[in-house]
C-alpha atoms as a PDB file:
ATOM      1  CA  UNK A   1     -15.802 -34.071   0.627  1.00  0.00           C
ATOM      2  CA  UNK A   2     -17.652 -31.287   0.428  1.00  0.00           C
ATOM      3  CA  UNK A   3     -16.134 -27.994  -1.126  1.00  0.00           C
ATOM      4  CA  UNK A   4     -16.142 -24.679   0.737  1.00  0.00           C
ATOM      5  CA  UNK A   5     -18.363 -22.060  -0.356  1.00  0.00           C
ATOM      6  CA  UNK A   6     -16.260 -19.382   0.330  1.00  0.00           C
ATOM      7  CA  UNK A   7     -15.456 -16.943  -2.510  1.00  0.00           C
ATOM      8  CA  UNK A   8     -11.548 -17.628  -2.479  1.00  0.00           C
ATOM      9  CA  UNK A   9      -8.460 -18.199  -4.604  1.00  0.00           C
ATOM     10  CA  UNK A  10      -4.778 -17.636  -3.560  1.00  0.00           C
ATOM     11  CA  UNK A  11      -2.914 -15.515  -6.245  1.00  0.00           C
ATOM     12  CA  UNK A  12       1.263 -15.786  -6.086  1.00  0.00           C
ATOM     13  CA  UNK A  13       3.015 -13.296  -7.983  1.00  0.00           C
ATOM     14  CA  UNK A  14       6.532 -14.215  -8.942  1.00  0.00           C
ATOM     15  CA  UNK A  15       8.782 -10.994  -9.832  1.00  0.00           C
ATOM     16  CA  UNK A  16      11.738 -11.108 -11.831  1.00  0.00           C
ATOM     17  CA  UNK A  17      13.722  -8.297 -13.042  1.00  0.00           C
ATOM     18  CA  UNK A  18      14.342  -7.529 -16.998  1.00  0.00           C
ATOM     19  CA  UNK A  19      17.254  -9.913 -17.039  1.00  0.00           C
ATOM     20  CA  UNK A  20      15.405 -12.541 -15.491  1.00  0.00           C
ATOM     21  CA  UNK A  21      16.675 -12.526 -11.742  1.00  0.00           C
ATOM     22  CA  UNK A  22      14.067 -13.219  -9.231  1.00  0.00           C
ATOM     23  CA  UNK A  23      13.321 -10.023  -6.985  1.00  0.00           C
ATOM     24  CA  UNK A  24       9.877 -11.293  -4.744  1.00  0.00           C
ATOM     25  CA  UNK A  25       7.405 -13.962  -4.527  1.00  0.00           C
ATOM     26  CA  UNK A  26       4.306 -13.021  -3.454  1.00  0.00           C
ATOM     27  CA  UNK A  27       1.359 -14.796  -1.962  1.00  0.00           C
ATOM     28  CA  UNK A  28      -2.093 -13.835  -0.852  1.00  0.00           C
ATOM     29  CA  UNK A  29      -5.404 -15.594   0.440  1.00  0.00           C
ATOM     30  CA  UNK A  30      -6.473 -18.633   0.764  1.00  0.00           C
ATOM     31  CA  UNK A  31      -7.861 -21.241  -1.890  1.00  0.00           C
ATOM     32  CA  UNK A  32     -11.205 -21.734  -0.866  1.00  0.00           C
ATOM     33  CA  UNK A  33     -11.471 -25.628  -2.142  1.00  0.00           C
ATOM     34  CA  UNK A  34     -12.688 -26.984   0.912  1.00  0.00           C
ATOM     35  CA  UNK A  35     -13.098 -25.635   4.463  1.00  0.00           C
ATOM     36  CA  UNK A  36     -10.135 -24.247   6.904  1.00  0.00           C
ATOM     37  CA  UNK A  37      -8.366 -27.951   7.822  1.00  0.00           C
ATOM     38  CA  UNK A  38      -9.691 -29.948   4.751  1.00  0.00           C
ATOM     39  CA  UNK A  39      -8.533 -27.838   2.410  1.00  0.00           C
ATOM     40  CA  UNK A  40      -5.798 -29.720  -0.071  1.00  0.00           C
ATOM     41  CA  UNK A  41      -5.015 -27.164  -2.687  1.00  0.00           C
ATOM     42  CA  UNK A  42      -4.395 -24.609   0.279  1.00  0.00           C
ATOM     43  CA  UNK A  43      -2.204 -27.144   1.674  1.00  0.00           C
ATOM     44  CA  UNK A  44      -0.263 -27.756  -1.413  1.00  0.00           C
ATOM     45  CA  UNK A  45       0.207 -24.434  -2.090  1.00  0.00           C
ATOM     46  CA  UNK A  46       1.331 -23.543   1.761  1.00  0.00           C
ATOM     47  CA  UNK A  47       3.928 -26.567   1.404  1.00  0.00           C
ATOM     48  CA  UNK A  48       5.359 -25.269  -1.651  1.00  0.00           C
ATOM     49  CA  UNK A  49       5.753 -22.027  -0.943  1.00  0.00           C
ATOM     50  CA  UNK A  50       6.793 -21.874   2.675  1.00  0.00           C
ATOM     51  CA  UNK A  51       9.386 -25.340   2.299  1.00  0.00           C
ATOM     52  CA  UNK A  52      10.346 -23.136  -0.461  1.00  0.00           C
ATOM     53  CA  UNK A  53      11.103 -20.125   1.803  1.00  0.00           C
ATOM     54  CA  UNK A  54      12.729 -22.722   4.456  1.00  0.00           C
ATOM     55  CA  UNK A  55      15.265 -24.265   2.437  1.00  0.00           C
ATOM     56  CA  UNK A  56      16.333 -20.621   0.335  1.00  0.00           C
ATOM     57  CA  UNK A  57      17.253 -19.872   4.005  1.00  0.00           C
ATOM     58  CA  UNK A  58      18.451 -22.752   5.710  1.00  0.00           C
ATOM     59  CA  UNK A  59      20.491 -24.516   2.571  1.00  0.00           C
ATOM     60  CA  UNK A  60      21.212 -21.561   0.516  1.00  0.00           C
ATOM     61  CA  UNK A  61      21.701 -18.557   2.873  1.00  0.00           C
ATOM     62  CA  UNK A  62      19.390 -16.186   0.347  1.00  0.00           C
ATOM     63  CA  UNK A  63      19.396 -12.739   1.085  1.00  0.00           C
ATOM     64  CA  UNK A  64      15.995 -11.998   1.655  1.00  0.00           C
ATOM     65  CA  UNK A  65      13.522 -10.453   3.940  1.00  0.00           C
ATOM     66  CA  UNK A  66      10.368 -12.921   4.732  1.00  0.00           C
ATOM     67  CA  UNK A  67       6.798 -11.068   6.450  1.00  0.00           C
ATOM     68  CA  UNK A  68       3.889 -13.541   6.949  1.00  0.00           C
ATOM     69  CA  UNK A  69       0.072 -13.817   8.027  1.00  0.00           C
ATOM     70  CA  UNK A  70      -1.334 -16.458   8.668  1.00  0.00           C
ATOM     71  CA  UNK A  71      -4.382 -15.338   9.088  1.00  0.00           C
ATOM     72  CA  UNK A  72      -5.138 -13.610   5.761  1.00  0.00           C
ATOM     73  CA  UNK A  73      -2.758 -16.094   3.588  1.00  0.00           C
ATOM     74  CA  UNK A  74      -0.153 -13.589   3.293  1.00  0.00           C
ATOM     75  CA  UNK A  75       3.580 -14.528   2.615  1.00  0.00           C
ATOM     76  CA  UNK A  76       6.279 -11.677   1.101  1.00  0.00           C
ATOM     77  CA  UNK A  77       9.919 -12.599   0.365  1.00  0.00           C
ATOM     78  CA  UNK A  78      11.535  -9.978  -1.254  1.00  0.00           C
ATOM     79  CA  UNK A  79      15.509 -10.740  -1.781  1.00  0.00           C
ATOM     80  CA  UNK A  80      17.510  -8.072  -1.246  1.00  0.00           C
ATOM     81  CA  UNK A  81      21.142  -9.454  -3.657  1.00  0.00           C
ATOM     82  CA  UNK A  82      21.442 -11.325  -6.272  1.00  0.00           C
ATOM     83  CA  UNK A  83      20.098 -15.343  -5.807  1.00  0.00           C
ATOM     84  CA  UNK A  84      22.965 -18.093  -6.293  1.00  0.00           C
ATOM     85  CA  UNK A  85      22.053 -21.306  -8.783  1.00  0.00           C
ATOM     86  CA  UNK A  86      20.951 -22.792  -5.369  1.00  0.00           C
ATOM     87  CA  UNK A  87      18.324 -20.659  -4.417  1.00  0.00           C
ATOM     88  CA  UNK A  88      17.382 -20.093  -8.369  1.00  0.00           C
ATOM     89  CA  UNK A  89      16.888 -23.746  -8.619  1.00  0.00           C
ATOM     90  CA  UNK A  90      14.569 -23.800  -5.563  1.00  0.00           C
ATOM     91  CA  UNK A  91      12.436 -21.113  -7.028  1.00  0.00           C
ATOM     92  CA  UNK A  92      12.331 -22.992 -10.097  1.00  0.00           C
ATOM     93  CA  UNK A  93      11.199 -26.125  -8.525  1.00  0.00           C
ATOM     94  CA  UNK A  94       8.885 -24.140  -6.574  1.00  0.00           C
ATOM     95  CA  UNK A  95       7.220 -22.721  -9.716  1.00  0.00           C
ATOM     96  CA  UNK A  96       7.069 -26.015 -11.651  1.00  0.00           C
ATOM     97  CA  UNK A  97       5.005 -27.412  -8.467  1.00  0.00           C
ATOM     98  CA  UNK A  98       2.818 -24.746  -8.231  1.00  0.00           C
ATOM     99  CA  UNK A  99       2.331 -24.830 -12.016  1.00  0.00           C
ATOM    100  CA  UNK A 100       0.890 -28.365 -11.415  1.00  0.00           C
ATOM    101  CA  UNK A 101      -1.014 -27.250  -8.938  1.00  0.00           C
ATOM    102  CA  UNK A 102      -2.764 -25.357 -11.375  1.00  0.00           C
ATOM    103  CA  UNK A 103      -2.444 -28.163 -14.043  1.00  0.00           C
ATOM    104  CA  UNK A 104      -5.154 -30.156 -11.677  1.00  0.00           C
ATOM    105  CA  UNK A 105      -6.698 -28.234  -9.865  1.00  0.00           C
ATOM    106  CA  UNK A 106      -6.986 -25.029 -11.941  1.00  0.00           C
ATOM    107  CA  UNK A 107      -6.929 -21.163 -11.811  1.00  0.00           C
ATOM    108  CA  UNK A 108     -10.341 -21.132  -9.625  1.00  0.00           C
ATOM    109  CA  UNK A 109      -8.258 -22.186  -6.774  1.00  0.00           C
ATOM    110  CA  UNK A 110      -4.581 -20.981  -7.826  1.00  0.00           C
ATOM    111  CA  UNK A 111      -4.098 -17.625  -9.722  1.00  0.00           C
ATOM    112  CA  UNK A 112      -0.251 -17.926 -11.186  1.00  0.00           C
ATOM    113  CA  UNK A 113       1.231 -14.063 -11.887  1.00  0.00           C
ATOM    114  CA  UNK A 114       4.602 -13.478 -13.458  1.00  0.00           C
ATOM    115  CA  UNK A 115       5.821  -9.541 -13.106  1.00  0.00           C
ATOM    116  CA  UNK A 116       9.021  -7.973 -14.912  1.00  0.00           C
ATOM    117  CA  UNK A 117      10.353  -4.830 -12.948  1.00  0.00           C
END
């Protein structure tokens, strides 16, 4: 498969407060590993992060406010309480599958941030 030559990477910022409690995940653009609809890494990362996002609301009620485009590869979820050991676990799983993300595929494709506010 050929990989796309566009100039891309998606960077996902995960914010946590002092003592440790997640406040926002943050994700912007798009891999760039292959073109729009053969793109894998994209596709992980989507999966991850938006399943993620699905199940914090659907299995753990988490307080949070979600804005999204599509378009530009842009996902926000900023949680407004405290997260439960439900939704802290689904970040966490989140993370560690991202991580590995990274693990094969690298930081050219997948830019991991971690913030303290």
């Amino acid at each position: 498969m050929k990989k796309s030559t566009l100039k891309s990477m998606t960077t996902i910022t995960i914010i946590k407060s002092k003592n440790g409690e997640y406040k926002e995940v943050i994700c912007k653009g798009h891999a760039g590993y292959a073109d729009a609809g053969n793109d894998i890494v994209c596709c992980a990362i989507s999966m991850l992060v938006i399943n993620t996002i699905n199940s914090l609301d659907e299995l753990t009620n988490a307080p949070m406010e979600v804005s999204s485009n599509e378009e530009n590869g842009f996902i926000d979820c900023l949680f407004t309480e405290s997260l439960n050991e439900g939704s802290i676990l689904l970040l966490d799983s989140m993370i560690l599958g991202l991580q590995n993300v990274v693990s094969e595929y690298g930081t050219k494709y997948l830019k991991l941030k971690f913030k303290e506010v």
